[in-house]
Protein backbone atom coordinates (compact mmCIF):
# COMPACT_ATOMS: atom_id res chain seq x y z
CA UNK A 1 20.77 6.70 -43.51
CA UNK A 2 17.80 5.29 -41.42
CA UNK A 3 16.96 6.98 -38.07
CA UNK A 4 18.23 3.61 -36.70
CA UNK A 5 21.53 3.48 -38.06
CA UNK A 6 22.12 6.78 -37.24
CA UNK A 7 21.00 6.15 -33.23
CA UNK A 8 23.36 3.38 -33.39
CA UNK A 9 26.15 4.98 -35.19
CA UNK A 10 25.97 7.82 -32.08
CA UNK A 11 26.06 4.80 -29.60
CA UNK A 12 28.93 2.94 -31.17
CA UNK A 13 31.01 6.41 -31.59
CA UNK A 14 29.99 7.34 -27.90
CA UNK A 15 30.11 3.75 -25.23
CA UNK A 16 32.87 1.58 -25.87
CA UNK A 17 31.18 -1.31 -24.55
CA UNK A 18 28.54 -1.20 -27.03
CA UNK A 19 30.73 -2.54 -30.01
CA UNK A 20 30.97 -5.72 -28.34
CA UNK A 21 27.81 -6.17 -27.40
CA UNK A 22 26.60 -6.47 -31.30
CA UNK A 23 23.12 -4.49 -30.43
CA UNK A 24 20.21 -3.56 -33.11
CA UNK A 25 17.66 -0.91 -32.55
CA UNK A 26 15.08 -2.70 -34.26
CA UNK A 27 12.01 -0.11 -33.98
CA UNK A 28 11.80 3.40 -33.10
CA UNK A 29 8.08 4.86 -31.93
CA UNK A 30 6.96 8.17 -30.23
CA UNK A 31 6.47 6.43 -27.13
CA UNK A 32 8.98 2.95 -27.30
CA UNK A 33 12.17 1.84 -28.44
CA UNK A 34 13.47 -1.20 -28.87
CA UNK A 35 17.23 -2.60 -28.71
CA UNK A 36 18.63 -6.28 -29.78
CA UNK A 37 21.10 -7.92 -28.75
CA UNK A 38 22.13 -11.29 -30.01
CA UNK A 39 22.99 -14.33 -26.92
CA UNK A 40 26.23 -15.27 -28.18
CA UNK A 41 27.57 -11.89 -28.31
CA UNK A 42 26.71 -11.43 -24.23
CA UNK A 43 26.82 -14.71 -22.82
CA UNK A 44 27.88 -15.82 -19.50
CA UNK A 45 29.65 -19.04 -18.76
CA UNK A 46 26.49 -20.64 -17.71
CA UNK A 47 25.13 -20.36 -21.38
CA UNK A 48 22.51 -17.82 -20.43
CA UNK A 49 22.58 -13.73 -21.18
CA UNK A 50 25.04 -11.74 -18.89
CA UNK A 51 23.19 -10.25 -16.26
CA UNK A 52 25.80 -6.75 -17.26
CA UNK A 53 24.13 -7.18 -20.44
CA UNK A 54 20.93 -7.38 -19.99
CA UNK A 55 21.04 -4.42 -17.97
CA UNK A 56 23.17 -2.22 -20.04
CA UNK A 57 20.77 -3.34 -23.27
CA UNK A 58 17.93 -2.23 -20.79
CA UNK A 59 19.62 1.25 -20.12
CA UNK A 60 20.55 1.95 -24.20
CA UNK A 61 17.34 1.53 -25.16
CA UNK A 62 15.93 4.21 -22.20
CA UNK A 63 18.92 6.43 -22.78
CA UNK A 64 17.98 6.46 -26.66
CA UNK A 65 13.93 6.66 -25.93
CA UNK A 66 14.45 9.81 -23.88
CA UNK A 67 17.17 10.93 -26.70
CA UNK A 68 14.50 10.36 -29.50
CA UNK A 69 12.01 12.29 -27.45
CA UNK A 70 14.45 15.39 -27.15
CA UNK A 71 15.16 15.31 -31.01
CA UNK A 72 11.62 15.21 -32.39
CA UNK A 73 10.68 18.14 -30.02
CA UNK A 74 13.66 19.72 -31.56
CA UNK A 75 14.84 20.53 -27.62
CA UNK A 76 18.71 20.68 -27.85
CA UNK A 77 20.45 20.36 -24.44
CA UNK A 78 23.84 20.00 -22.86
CA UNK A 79 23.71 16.44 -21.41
CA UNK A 80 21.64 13.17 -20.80
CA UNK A 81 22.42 10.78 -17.87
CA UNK A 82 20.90 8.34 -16.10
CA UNK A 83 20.50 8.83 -11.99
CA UNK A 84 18.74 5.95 -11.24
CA UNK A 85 17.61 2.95 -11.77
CA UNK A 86 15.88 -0.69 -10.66
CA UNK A 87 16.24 -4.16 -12.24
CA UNK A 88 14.59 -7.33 -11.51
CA UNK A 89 15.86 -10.42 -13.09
CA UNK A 90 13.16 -12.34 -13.38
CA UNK A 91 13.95 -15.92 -15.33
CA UNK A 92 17.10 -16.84 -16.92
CA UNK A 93 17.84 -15.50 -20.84
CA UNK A 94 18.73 -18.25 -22.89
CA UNK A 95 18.64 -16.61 -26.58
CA UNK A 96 18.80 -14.00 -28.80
CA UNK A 97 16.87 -10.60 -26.92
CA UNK A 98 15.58 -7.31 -27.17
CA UNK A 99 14.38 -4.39 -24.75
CA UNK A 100 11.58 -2.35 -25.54
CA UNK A 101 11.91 1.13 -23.39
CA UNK A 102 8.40 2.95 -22.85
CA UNK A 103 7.29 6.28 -21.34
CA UNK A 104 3.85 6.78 -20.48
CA UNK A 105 1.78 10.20 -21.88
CA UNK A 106 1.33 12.00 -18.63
CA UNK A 107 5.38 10.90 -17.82
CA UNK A 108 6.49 12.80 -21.18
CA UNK A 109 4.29 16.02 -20.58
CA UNK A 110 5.43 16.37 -17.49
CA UNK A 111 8.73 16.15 -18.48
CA UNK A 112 8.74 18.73 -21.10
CA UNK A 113 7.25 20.81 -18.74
CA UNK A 114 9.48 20.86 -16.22
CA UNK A 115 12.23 21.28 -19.08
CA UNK A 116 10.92 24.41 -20.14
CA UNK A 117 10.13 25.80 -16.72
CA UNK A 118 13.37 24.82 -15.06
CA UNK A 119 15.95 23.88 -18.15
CA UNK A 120 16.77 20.64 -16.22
CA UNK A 121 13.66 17.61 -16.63
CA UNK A 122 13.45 14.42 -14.81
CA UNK A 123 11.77 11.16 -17.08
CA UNK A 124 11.16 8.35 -15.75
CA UNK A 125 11.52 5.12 -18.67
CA UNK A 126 10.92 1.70 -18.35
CA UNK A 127 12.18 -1.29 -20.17
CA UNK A 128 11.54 -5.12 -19.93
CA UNK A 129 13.38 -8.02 -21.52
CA UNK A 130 12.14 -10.51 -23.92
CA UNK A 131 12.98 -13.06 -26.16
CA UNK A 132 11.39 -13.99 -29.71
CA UNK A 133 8.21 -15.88 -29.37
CA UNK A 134 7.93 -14.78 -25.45
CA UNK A 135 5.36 -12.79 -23.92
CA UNK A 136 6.66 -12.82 -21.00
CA UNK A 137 9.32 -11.07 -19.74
CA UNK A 138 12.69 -12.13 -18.60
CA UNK A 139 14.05 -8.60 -17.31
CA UNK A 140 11.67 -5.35 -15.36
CA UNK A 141 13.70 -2.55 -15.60
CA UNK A 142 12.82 1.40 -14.38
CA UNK A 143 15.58 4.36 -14.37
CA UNK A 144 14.77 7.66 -14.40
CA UNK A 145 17.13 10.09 -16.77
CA UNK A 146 18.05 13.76 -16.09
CA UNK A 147 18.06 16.22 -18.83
CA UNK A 148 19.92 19.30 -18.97
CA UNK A 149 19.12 22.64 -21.27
């Protein structure tokens, strides 16, 4: 089973809301992750993406960036949450999306260092949303996640 399906398999086993919501983790780098969803499975009566959606799409794909980062530095802890977070909704989403979650370098070394010092890390992710074809995006999104040993 791909790293993918395995990430999602965890989500759908783990957030109810998720099986609804029809997401794809598409791609899966050191540094970004990025989560699909498709419009018709999050829609709002307005015909545009749910604004719950787009933020909870916006959060898995964090949550799971910081979660891939934990696994490949084989650090096994006792829980992952979110403790904040800021979203701007930028322009309306009118089809099928993805966020792609990104940590910078200095962000991730810092983390892990504060990890091992303390056994609890603070990360700070961000995410944006796009559509196909767009270079712009739709959604800014920044959270930071707590990490416990």
């Amino acid at each position: 089973m791909e790293l993918q399906e395995i990430y999602k398999q965890k989500l759908l086993d783990s957030i109810p809301v998720v099986k609804g919501m029809d997401v794809e983790i598409d791609n899966i780098s050191p540094n970004s992750l990025t989560v699909g969803a498709p419009l018709n499975a999050n829609i709002n009566y307005e015909g545009t993406a749910f604004g719950g959606s787009l933020n909870t799409v916006c959060i898995l794909s964090c949550y799971l960036l910081v979660h891939h980062l934990l696994n490949t530095h084989e650090v096994e802890f006792e829980s992952l949450v979110i403790q904040n977070s800021k979203v701007d909704y930028l322009r309306p989403v009118d089809k099928d999306f993805f966020a792609i979650s990104y940590v910078a370098d200095k962000e991730r070394e810092r983390f892990f260092k504060m990890l091992k010092a303390r056994g609890v890390g603070r990360i700070n992710v961000s995410s944006s949303i796009r559509t196909s074809g767009r270079e712009e995006n739709h959604v800014e999104f920044k959270a930071r996640f707590v990490a416990k040993l």
